[in-house]
N, C-alpha and C. Protein backbone atom coordinates (compact mmCIF):
# COMPACT_ATOMS: atom_id res chain seq x y z
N UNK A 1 -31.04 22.14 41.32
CA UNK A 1 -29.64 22.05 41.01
C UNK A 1 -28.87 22.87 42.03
N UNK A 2 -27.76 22.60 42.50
CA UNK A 2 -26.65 23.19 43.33
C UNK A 2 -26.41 23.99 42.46
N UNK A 3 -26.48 25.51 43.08
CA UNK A 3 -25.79 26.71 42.36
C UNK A 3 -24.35 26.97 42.58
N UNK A 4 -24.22 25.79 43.93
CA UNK A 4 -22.52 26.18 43.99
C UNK A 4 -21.74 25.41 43.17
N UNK A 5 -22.43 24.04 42.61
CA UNK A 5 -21.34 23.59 41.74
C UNK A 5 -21.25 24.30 40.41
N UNK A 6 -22.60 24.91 39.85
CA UNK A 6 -22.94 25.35 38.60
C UNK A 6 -22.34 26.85 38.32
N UNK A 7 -21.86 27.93 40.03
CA UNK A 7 -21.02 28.45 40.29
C UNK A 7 -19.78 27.70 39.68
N UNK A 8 -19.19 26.86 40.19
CA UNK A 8 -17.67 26.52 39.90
C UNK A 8 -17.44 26.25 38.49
N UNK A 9 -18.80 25.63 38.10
CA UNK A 9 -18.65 25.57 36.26
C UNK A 9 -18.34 26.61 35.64
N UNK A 10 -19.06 28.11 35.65
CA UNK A 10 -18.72 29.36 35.33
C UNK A 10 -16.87 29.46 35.83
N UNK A 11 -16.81 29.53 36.81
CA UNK A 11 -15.28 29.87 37.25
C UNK A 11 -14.13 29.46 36.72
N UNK A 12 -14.46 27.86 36.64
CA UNK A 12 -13.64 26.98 35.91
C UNK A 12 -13.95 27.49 34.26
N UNK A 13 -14.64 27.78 33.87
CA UNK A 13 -14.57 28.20 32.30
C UNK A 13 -14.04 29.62 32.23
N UNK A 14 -13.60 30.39 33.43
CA UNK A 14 -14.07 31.82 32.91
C UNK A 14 -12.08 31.99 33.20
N UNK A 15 -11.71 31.01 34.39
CA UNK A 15 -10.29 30.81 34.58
C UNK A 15 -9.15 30.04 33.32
N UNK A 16 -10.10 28.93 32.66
CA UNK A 16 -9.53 28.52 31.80
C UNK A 16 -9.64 28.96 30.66
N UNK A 17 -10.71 29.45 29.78
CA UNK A 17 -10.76 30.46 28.69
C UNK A 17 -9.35 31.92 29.08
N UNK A 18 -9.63 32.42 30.36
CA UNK A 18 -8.49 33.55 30.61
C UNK A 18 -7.02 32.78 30.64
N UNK A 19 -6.52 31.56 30.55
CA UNK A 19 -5.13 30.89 30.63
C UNK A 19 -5.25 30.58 29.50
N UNK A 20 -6.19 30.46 28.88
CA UNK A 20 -5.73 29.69 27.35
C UNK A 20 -5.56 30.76 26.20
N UNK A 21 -6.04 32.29 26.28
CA UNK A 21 -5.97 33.23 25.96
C UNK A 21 -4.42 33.94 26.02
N UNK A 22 -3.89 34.00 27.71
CA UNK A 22 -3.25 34.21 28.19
C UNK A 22 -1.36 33.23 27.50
N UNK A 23 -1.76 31.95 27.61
CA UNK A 23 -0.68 31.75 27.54
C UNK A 23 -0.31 31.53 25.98
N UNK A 24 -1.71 31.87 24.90
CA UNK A 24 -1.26 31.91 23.29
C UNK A 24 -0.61 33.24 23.56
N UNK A 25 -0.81 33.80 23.48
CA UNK A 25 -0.05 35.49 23.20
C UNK A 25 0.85 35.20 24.09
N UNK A 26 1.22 34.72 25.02
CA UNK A 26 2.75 34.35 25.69
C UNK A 26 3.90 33.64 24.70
N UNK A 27 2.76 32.85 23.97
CA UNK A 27 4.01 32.18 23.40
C UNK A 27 4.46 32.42 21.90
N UNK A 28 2.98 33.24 21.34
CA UNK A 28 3.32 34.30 20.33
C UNK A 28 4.33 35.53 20.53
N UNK A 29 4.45 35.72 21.70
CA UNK A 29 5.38 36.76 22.06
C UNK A 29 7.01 36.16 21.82
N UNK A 30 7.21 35.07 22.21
CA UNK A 30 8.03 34.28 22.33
C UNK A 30 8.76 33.99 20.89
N UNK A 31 7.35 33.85 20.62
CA UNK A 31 8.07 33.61 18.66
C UNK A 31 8.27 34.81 17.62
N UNK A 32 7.81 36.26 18.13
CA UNK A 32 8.19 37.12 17.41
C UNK A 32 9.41 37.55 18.57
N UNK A 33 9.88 37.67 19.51
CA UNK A 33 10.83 37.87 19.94
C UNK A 33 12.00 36.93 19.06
N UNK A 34 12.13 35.41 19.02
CA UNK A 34 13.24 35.15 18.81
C UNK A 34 13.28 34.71 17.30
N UNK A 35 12.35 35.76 16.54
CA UNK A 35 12.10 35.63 14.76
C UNK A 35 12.87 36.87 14.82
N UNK A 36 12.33 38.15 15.27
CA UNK A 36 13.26 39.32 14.95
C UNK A 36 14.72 39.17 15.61
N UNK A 37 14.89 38.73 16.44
CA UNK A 37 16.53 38.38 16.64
C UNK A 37 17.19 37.54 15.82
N UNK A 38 16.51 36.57 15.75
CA UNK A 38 16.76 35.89 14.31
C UNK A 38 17.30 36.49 12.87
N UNK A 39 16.08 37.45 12.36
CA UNK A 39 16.39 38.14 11.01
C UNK A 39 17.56 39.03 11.02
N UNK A 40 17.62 39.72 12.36
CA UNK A 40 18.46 40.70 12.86
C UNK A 40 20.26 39.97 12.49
N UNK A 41 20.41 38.90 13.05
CA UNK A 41 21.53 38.12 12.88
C UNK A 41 21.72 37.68 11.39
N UNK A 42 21.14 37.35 11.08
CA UNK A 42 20.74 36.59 9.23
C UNK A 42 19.73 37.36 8.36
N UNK A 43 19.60 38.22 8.22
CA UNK A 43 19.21 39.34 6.65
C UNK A 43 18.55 38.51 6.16
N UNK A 44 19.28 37.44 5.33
CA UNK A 44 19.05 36.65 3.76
C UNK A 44 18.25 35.87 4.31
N UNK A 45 17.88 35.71 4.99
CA UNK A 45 17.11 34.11 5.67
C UNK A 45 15.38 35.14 6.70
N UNK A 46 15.51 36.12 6.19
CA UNK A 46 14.08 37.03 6.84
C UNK A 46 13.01 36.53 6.39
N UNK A 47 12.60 36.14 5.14
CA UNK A 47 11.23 35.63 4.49
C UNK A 47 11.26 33.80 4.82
N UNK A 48 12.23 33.59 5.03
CA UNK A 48 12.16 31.79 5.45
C UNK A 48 11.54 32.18 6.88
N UNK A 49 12.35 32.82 7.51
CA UNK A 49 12.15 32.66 9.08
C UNK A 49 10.17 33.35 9.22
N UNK A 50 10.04 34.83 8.20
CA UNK A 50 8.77 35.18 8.84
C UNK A 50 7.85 34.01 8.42
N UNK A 51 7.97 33.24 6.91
CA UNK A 51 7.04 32.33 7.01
C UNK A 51 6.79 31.38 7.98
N UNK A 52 7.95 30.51 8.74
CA UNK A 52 7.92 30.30 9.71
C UNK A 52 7.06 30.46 11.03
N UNK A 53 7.15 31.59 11.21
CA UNK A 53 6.51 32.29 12.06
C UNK A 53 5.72 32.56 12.34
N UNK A 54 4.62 33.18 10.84
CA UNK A 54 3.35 33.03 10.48
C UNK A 54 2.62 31.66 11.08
N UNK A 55 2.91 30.56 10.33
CA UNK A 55 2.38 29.35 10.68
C UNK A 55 2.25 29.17 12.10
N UNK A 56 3.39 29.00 12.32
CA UNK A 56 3.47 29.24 13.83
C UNK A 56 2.53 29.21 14.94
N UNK A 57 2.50 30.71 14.04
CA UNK A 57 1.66 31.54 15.36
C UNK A 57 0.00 31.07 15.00
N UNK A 58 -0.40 31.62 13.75
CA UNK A 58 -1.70 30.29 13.03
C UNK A 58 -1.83 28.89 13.85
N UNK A 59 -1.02 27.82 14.19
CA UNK A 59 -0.83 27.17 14.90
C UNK A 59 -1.90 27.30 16.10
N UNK A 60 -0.60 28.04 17.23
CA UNK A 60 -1.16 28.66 18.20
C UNK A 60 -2.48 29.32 18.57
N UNK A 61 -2.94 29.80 17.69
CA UNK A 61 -3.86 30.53 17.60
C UNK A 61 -5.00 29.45 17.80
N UNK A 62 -4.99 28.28 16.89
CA UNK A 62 -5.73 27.28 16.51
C UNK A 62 -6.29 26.56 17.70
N UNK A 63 -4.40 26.68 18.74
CA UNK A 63 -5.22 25.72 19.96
C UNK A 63 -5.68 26.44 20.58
N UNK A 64 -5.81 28.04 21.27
CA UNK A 64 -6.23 28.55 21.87
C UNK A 64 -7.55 28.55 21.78
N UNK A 65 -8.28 28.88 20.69
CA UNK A 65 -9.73 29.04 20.21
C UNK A 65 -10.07 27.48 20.75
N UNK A 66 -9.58 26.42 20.39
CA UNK A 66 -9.93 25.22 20.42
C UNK A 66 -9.96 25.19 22.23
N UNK A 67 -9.03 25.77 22.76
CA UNK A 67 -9.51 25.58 24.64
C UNK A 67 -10.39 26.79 25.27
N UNK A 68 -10.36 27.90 24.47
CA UNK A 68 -11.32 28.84 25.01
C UNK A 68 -12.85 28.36 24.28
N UNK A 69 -13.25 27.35 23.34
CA UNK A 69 -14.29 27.04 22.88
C UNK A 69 -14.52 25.89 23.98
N UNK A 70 -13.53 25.09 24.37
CA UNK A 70 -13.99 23.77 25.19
C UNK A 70 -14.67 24.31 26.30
N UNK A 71 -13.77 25.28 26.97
CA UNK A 71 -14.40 26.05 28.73
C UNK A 71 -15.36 26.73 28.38
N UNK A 72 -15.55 27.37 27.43
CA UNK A 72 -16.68 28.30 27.05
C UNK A 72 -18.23 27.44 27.19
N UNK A 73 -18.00 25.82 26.82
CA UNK A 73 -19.07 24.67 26.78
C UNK A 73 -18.89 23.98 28.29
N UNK A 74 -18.29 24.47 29.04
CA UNK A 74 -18.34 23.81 30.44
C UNK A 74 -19.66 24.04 30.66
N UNK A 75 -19.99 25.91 30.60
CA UNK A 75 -21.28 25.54 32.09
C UNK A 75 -22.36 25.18 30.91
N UNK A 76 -22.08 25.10 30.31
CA UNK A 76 -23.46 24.81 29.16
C UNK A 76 -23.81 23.04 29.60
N UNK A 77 -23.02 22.38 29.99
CA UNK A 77 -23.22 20.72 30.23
C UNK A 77 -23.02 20.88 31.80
N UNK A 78 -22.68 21.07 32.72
CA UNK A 78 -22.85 21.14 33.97
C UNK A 78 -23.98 20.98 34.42
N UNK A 79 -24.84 21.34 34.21
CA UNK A 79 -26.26 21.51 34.82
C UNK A 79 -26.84 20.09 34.81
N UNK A 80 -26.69 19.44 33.51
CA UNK A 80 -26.92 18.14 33.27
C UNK A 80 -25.87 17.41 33.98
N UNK A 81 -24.98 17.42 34.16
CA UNK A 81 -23.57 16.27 34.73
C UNK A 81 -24.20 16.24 36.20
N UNK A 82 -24.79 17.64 36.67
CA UNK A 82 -24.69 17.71 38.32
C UNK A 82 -25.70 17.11 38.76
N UNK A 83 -27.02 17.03 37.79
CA UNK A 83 -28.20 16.54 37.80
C UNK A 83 -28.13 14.66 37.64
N UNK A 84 -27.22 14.56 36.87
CA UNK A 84 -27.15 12.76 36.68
C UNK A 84 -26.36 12.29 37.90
N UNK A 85 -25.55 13.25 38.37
CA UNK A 85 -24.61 13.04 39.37
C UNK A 85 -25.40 12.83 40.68
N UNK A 86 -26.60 13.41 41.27
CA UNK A 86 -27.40 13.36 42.15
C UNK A 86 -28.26 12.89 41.88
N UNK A 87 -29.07 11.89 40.40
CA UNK A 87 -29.85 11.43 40.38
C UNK A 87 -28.80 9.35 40.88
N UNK A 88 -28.02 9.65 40.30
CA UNK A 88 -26.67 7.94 40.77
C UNK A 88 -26.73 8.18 42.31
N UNK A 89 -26.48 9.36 43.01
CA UNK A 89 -26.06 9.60 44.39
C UNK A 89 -27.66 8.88 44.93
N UNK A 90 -29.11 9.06 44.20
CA UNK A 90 -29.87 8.28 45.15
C UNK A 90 -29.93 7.03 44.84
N UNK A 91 -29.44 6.67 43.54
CA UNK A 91 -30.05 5.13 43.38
C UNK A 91 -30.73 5.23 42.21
N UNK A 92 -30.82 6.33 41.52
CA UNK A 92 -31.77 6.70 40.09
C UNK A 92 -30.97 5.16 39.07
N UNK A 93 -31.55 4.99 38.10
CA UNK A 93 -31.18 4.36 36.94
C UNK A 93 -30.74 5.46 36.20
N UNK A 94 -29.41 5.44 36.08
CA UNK A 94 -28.72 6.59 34.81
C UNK A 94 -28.28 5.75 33.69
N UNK A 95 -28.60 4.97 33.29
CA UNK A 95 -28.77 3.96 32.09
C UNK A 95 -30.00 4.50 31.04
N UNK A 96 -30.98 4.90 32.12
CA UNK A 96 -32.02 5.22 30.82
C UNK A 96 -31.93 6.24 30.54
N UNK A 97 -30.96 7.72 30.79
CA UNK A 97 -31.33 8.79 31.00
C UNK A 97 -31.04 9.74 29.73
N UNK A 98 -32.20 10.97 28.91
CA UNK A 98 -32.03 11.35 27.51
C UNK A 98 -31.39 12.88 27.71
N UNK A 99 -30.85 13.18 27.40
CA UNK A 99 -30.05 14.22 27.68
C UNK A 99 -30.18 15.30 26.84
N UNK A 100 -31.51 16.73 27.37
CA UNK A 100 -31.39 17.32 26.93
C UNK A 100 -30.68 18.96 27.07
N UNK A 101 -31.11 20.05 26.67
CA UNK A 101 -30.25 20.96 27.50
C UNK A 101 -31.04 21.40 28.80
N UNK A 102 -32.25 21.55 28.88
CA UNK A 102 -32.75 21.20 30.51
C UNK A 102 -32.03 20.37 31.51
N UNK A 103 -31.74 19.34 31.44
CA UNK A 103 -31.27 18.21 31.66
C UNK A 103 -31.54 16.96 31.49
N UNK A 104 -31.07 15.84 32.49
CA UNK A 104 -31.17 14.86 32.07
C UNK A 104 -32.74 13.97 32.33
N UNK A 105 -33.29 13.23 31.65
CA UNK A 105 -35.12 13.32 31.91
C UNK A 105 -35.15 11.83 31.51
N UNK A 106 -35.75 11.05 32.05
CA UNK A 106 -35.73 9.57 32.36
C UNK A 106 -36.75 9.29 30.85
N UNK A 107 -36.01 8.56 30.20
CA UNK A 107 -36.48 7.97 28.65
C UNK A 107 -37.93 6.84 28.79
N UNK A 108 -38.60 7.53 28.03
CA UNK A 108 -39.76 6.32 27.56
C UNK A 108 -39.50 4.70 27.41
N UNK A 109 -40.22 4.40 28.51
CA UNK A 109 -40.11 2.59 28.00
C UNK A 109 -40.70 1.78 27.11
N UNK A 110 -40.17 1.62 25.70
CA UNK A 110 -41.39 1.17 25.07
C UNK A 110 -41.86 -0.82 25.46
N UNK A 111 -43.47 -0.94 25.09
CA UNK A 111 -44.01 -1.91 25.46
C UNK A 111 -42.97 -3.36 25.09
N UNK A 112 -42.37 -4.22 25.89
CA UNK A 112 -41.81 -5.38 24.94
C UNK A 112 -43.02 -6.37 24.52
N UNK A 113 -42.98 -6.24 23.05
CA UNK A 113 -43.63 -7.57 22.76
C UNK A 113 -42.99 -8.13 22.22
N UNK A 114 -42.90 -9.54 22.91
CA UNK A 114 -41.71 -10.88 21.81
C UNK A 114 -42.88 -11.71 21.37
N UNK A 115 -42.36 -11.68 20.19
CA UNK A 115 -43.28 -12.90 19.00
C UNK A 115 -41.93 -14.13 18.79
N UNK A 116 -42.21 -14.87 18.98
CA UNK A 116 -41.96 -16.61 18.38
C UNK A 116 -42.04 -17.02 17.66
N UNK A 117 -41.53 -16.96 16.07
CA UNK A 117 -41.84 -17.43 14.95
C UNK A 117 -41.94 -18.91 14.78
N UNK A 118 -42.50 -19.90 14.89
CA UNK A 118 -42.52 -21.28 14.58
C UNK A 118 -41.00 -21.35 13.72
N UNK A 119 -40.46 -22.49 13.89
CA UNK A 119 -38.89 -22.59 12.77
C UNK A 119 -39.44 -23.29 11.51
N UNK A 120 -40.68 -23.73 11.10
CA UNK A 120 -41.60 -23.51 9.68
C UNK A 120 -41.46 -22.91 9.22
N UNK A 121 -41.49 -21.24 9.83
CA UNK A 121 -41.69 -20.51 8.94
C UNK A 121 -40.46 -19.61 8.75
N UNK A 122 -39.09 -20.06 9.19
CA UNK A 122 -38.13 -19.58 9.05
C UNK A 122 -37.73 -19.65 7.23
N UNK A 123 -37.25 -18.82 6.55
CA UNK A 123 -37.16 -19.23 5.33
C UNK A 123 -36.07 -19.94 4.28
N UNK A 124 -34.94 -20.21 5.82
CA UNK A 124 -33.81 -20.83 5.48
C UNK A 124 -32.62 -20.15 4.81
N UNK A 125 -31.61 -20.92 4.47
CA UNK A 125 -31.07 -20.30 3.83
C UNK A 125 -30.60 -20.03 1.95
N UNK A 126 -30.38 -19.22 1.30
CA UNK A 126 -30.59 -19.20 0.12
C UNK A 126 -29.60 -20.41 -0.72
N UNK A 127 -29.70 -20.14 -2.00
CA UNK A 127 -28.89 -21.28 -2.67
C UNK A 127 -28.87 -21.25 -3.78
């Protein structure tokens, strides 16, 4: 396997887990900034707005985990992508190929035997 692409897999996960981290708490920042200016202006309306807010940020939170879990599974499948990728680059059959976390490993052919049933012994249809 190329360590430099399996390099870039790490990088690319380790850059995008740090932006997806990065820009939830940016935009959680964003929403407790303009919740307390909010309450600040309107008193009576503080428990509408923090529930609000809550969710919100729950929200947010939700997609972050959800893109720092995706990059986190980059280099975990790389190894296999780079491996099917240079087994197509010679001419391999990547049609048969079983995909484990080693990588990708050319599948058992089982024997074809075709049988011919005489149309005798077909049993028709019911009635």
């Amino acid at each position: 396997m190329d360590i430099g692409m399996f390099g870039l897999a790490y990088l690319g996960a380790g850059l995008g887990a740090g932006l997806a981290a990065f820009a939830a708490g940016f935009g959680i920042g964003k929403i407790s900034a303009a919740a307390n200016e909010s309450m600040a202006r309107q008193p009576e309306a503080a428990k509408d707005i923090r529930g609000s807010t809550i969710v919100t940020s729950a929200f947010i939170e939700g997609a972050a985990l959800f893109g720092v879990v995706v990059c986190l599974l980059i280099p975990i499948f790389a190894g296999s992508l780079v491996e099917a990728a240079k087994a197509a680059a010679q001419g391999f059959d990547t049609s048969r190929l079983v995909w484990t976390q080693a990588g990708p490993t050319p599948a058992p052919v089982p024997a074809q035997k075709t049988q011919q049933r005489p149309a005798s012994d077909h049993p028709g249809p019911r009635t």
